[in-house]
Protein backbone atom coordinates (compact mmCIF):
# COMPACT_ATOMS: atom_id res chain seq x y z
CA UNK A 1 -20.02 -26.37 -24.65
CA UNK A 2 -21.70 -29.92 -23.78
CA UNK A 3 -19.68 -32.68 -24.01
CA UNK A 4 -16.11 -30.42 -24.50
CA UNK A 5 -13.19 -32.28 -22.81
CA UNK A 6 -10.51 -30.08 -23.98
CA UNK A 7 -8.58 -27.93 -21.42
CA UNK A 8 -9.16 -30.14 -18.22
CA UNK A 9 -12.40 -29.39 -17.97
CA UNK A 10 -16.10 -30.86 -19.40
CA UNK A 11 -19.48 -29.65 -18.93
CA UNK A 12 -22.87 -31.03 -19.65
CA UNK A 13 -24.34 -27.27 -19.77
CA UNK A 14 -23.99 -24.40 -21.93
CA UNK A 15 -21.15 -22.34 -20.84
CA UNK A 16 -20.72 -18.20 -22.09
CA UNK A 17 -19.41 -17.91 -25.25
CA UNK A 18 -16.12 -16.02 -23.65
CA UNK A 19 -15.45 -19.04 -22.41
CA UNK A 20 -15.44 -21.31 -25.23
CA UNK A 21 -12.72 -19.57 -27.22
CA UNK A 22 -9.45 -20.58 -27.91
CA UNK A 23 -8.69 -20.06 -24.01
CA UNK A 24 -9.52 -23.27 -22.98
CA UNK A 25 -7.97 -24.71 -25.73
CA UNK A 26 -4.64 -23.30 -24.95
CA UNK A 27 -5.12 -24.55 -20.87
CA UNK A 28 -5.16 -27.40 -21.90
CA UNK A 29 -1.11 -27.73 -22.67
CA UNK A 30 -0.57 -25.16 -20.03
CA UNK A 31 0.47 -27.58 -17.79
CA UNK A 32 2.10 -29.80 -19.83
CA UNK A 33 4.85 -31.12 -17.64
CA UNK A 34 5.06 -31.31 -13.29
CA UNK A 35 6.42 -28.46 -12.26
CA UNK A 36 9.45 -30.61 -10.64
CA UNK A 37 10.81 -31.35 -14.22
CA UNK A 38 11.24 -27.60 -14.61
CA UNK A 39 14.67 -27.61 -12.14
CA UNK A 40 15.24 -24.10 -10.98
CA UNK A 41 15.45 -22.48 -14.11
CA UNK A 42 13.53 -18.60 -12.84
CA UNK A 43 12.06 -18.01 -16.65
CA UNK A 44 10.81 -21.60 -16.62
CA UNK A 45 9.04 -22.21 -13.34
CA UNK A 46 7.48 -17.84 -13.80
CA UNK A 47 5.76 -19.23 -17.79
CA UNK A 48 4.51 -22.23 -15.72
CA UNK A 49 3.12 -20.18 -13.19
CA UNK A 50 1.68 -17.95 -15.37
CA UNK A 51 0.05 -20.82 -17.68
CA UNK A 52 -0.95 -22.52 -13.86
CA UNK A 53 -2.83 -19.30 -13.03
CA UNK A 54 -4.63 -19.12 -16.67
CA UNK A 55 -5.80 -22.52 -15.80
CA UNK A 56 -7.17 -21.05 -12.27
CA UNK A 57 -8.53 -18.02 -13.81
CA UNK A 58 -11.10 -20.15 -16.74
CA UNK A 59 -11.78 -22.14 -13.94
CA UNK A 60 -12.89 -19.76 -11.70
CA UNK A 61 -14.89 -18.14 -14.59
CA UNK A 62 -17.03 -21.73 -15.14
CA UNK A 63 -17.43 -21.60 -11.18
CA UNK A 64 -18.43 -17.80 -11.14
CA UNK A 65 -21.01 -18.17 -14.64
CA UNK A 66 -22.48 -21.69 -14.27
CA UNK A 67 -24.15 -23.40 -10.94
CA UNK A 68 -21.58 -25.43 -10.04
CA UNK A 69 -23.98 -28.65 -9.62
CA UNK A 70 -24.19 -28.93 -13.01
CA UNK A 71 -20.39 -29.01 -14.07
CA UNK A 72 -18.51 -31.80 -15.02
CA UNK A 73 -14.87 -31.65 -14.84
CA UNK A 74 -13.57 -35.22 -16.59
CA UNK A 75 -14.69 -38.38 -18.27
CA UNK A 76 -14.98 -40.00 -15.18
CA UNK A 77 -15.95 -37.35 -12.42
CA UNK A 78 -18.30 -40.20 -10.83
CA UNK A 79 -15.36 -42.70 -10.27
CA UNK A 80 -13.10 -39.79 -8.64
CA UNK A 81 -15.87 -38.73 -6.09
CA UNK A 82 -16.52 -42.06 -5.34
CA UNK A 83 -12.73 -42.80 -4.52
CA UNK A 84 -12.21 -39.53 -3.00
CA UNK A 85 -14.83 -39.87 -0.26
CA UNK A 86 -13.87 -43.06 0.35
CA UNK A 87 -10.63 -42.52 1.19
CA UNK A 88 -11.15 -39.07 2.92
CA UNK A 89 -14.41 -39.54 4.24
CA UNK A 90 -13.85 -36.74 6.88
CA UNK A 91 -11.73 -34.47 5.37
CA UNK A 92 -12.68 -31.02 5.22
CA UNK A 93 -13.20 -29.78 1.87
CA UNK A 94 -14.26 -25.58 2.37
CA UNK A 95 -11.61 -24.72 3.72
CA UNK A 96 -8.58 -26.94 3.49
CA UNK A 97 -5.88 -27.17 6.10
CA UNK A 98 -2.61 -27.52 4.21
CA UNK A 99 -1.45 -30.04 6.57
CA UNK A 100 -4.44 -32.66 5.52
CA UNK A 101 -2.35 -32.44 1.75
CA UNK A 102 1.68 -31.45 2.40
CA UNK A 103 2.53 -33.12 5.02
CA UNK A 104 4.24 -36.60 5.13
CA UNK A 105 1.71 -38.33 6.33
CA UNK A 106 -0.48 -36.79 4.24
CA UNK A 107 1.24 -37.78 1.22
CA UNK A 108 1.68 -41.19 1.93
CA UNK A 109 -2.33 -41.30 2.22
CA UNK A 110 -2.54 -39.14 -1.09
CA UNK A 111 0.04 -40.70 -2.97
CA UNK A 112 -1.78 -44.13 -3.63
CA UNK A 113 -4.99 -42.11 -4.66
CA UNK A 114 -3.30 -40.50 -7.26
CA UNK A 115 -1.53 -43.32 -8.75
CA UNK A 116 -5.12 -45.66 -9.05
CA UNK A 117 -5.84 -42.29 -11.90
CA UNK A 118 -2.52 -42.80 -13.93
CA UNK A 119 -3.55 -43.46 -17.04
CA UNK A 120 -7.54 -42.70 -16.62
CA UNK A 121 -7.00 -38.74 -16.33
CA UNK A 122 -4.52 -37.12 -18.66
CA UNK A 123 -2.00 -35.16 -17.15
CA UNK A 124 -3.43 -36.54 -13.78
CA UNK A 125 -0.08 -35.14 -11.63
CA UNK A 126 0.62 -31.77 -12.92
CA UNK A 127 0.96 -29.11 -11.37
CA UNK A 128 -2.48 -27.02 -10.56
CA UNK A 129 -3.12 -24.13 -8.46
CA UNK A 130 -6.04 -25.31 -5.95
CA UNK A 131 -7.58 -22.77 -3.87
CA UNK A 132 -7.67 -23.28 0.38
CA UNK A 133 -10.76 -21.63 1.04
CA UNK A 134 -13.57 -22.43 -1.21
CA UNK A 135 -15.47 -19.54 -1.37
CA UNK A 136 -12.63 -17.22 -1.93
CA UNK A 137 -10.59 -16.53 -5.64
CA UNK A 138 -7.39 -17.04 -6.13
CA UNK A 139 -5.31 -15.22 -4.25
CA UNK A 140 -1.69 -15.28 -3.02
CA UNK A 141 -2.63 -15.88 0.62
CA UNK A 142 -5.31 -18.44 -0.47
CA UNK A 143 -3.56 -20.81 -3.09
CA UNK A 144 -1.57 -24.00 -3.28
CA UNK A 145 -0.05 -26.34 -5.82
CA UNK A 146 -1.37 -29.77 -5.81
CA UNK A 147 -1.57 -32.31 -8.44
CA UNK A 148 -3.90 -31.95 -11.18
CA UNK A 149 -6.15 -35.80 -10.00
CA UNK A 150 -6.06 -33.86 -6.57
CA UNK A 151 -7.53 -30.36 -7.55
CA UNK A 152 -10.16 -32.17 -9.01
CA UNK A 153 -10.79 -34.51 -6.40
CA UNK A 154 -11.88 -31.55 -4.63
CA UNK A 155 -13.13 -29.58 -6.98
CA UNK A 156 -16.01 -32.20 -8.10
CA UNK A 157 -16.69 -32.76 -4.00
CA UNK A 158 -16.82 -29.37 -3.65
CA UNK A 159 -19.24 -28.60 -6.48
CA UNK A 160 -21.63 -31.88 -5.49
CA UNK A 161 -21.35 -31.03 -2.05
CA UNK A 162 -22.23 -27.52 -2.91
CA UNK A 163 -19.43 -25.84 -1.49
CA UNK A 164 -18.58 -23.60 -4.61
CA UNK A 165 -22.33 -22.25 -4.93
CA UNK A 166 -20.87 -19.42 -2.68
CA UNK A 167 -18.91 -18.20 -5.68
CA UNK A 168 -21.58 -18.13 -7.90
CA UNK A 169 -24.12 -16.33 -5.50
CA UNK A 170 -21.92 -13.93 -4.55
CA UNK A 171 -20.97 -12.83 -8.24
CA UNK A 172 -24.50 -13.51 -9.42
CA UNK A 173 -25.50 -11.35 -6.09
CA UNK A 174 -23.39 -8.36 -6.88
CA UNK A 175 -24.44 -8.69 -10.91
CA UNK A 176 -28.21 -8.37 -9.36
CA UNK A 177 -27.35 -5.45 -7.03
CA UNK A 178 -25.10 -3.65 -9.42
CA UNK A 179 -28.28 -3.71 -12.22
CA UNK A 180 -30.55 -2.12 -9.05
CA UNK A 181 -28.18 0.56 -8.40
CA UNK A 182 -28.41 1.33 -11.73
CA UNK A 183 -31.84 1.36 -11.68
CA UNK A 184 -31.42 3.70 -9.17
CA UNK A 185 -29.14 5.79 -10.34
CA UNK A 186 -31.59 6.00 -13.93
CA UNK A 187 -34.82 7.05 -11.52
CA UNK A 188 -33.13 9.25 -9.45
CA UNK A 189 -31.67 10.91 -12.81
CA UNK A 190 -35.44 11.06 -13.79
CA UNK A 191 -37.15 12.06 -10.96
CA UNK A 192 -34.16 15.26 -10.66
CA UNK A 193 -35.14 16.02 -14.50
CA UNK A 194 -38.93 16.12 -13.36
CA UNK A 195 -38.18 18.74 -10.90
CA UNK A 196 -35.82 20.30 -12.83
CA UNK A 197 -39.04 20.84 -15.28
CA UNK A 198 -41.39 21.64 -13.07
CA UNK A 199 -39.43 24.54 -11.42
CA UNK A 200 -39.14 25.62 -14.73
CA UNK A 201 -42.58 25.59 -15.13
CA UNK A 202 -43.11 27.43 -12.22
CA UNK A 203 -41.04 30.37 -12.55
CA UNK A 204 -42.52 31.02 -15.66
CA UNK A 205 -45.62 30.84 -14.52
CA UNK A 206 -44.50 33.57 -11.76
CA UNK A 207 -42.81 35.74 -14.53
CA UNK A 208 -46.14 35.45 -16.25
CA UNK A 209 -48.04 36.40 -13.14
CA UNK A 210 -45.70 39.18 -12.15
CA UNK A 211 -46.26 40.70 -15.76
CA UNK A 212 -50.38 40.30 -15.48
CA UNK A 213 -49.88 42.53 -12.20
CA UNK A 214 -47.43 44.92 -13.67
CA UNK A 215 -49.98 44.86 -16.59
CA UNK A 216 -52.51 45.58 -14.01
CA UNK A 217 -51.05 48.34 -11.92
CA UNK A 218 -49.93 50.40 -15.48
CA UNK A 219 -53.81 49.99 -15.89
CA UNK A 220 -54.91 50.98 -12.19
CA UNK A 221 -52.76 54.57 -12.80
CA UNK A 222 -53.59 55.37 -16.16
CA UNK A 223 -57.45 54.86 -14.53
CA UNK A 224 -56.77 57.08 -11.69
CA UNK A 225 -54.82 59.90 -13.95
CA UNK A 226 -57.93 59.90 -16.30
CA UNK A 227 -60.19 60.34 -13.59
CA UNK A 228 -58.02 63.15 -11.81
């Protein structure tokens, strides 16, 4: 889907065509207020979860499908990097301590980032699940919420850094070793069908051979009655 914008997310290849259904077209409102404006209504704050972790899951699916050098997540992925790195020039993006983005200090560094995108990236401070460890999926243990201008701060510095490659040679890894097993599984199936078959052959050719001789023998005694 070159060029596609809608549902957070843009990129210049082709993606799967399970991806470019209606799926990313409902992300895109999934988040469609901060998650702060929700109060503490239970129902609320669970369909905005929910909706947060559709978000994660298409995501996670570009990540897993397409080399993740080649994505582009917004209109202006080149000005994000750009500000990103040089604000955080050493932080760590493969595995992020929570600390380096909750804490106070942290959001008082963060906090005038995010504003210099209000107005440049829609919906630049909802709420978005972002994932700790880079190379993992989106688990309980390994997920936060951060604002949306943040997740893709470090998404796009973690795609042209070439952190997220690890996704997409691990699935692309166990796609490859899955189609050898069964490979495996289809020659072993053959080569037990070829000796199946060949046993066959081979007891017949012994219940042939045990007839010849019985043939034989019935000969060899009606020969030695004649001649007695």
């Amino acid at each position: 889907m070159p060029g596609a914008q809608r549902g957070g997310f843009r990129t210049v290849v082709e993606c799967p065509a399970s991806l470019v259904s209606g799926e990313l077209v409902s992300v895109a409102h999934a988040l469609s207020l901060p998650a702060e404006s929700y109060g503490n209504d239970p129902d609320i704050e669970m369909a905005w979860a929910m909706k947060a972790m559709q978000h994660a899951e298409v995501y996670y699916k570009l990540i897993s499908s397409v080399d993740p050098q080649f994505l582009k997540l917004t209109k202006v992925d080149d000005q994000i990097y750009s500000e990103f790195r040089k604000n955080f020039e050493k932080l760590r993006i493969d595995v992020l301590d929570p600390e380096e983005l909750k804490s106070e200090s942290a959001k008082e560094k963060w906090r005038p980032f995010c504003l210099k995108f209000d107005g440049i990236v829609e919906d630049f401070n909802y709420g978005t699940l972002l994932r700790l460890d880079c190379s993992q999926g989106y688990t309980e243990e390994n997920t936060i919420f951060a604002p949306r201008i943040q997740f893709f701060a470090i998404e796009i510095a973690r795609n042209r850094e070439g952190y997220n490659k690890a996704v997409y040679i691990s699935v692309h890894d166990k796609e490859v070793e899955k189609e050898g097993n069964h490979g495996r599984e289809k020659a072993d199936s053959g080569r037990a069908e070829e000796k199946g078959a060949k046993r066959e052959g081979e007891k017949v050719k012994t219940n042939k051979g045990e007839e010849k001789e019985k043939e034989a023998n019935k000969e060899i005694n009606k020969s030695s009655e004649t001649a007695m």
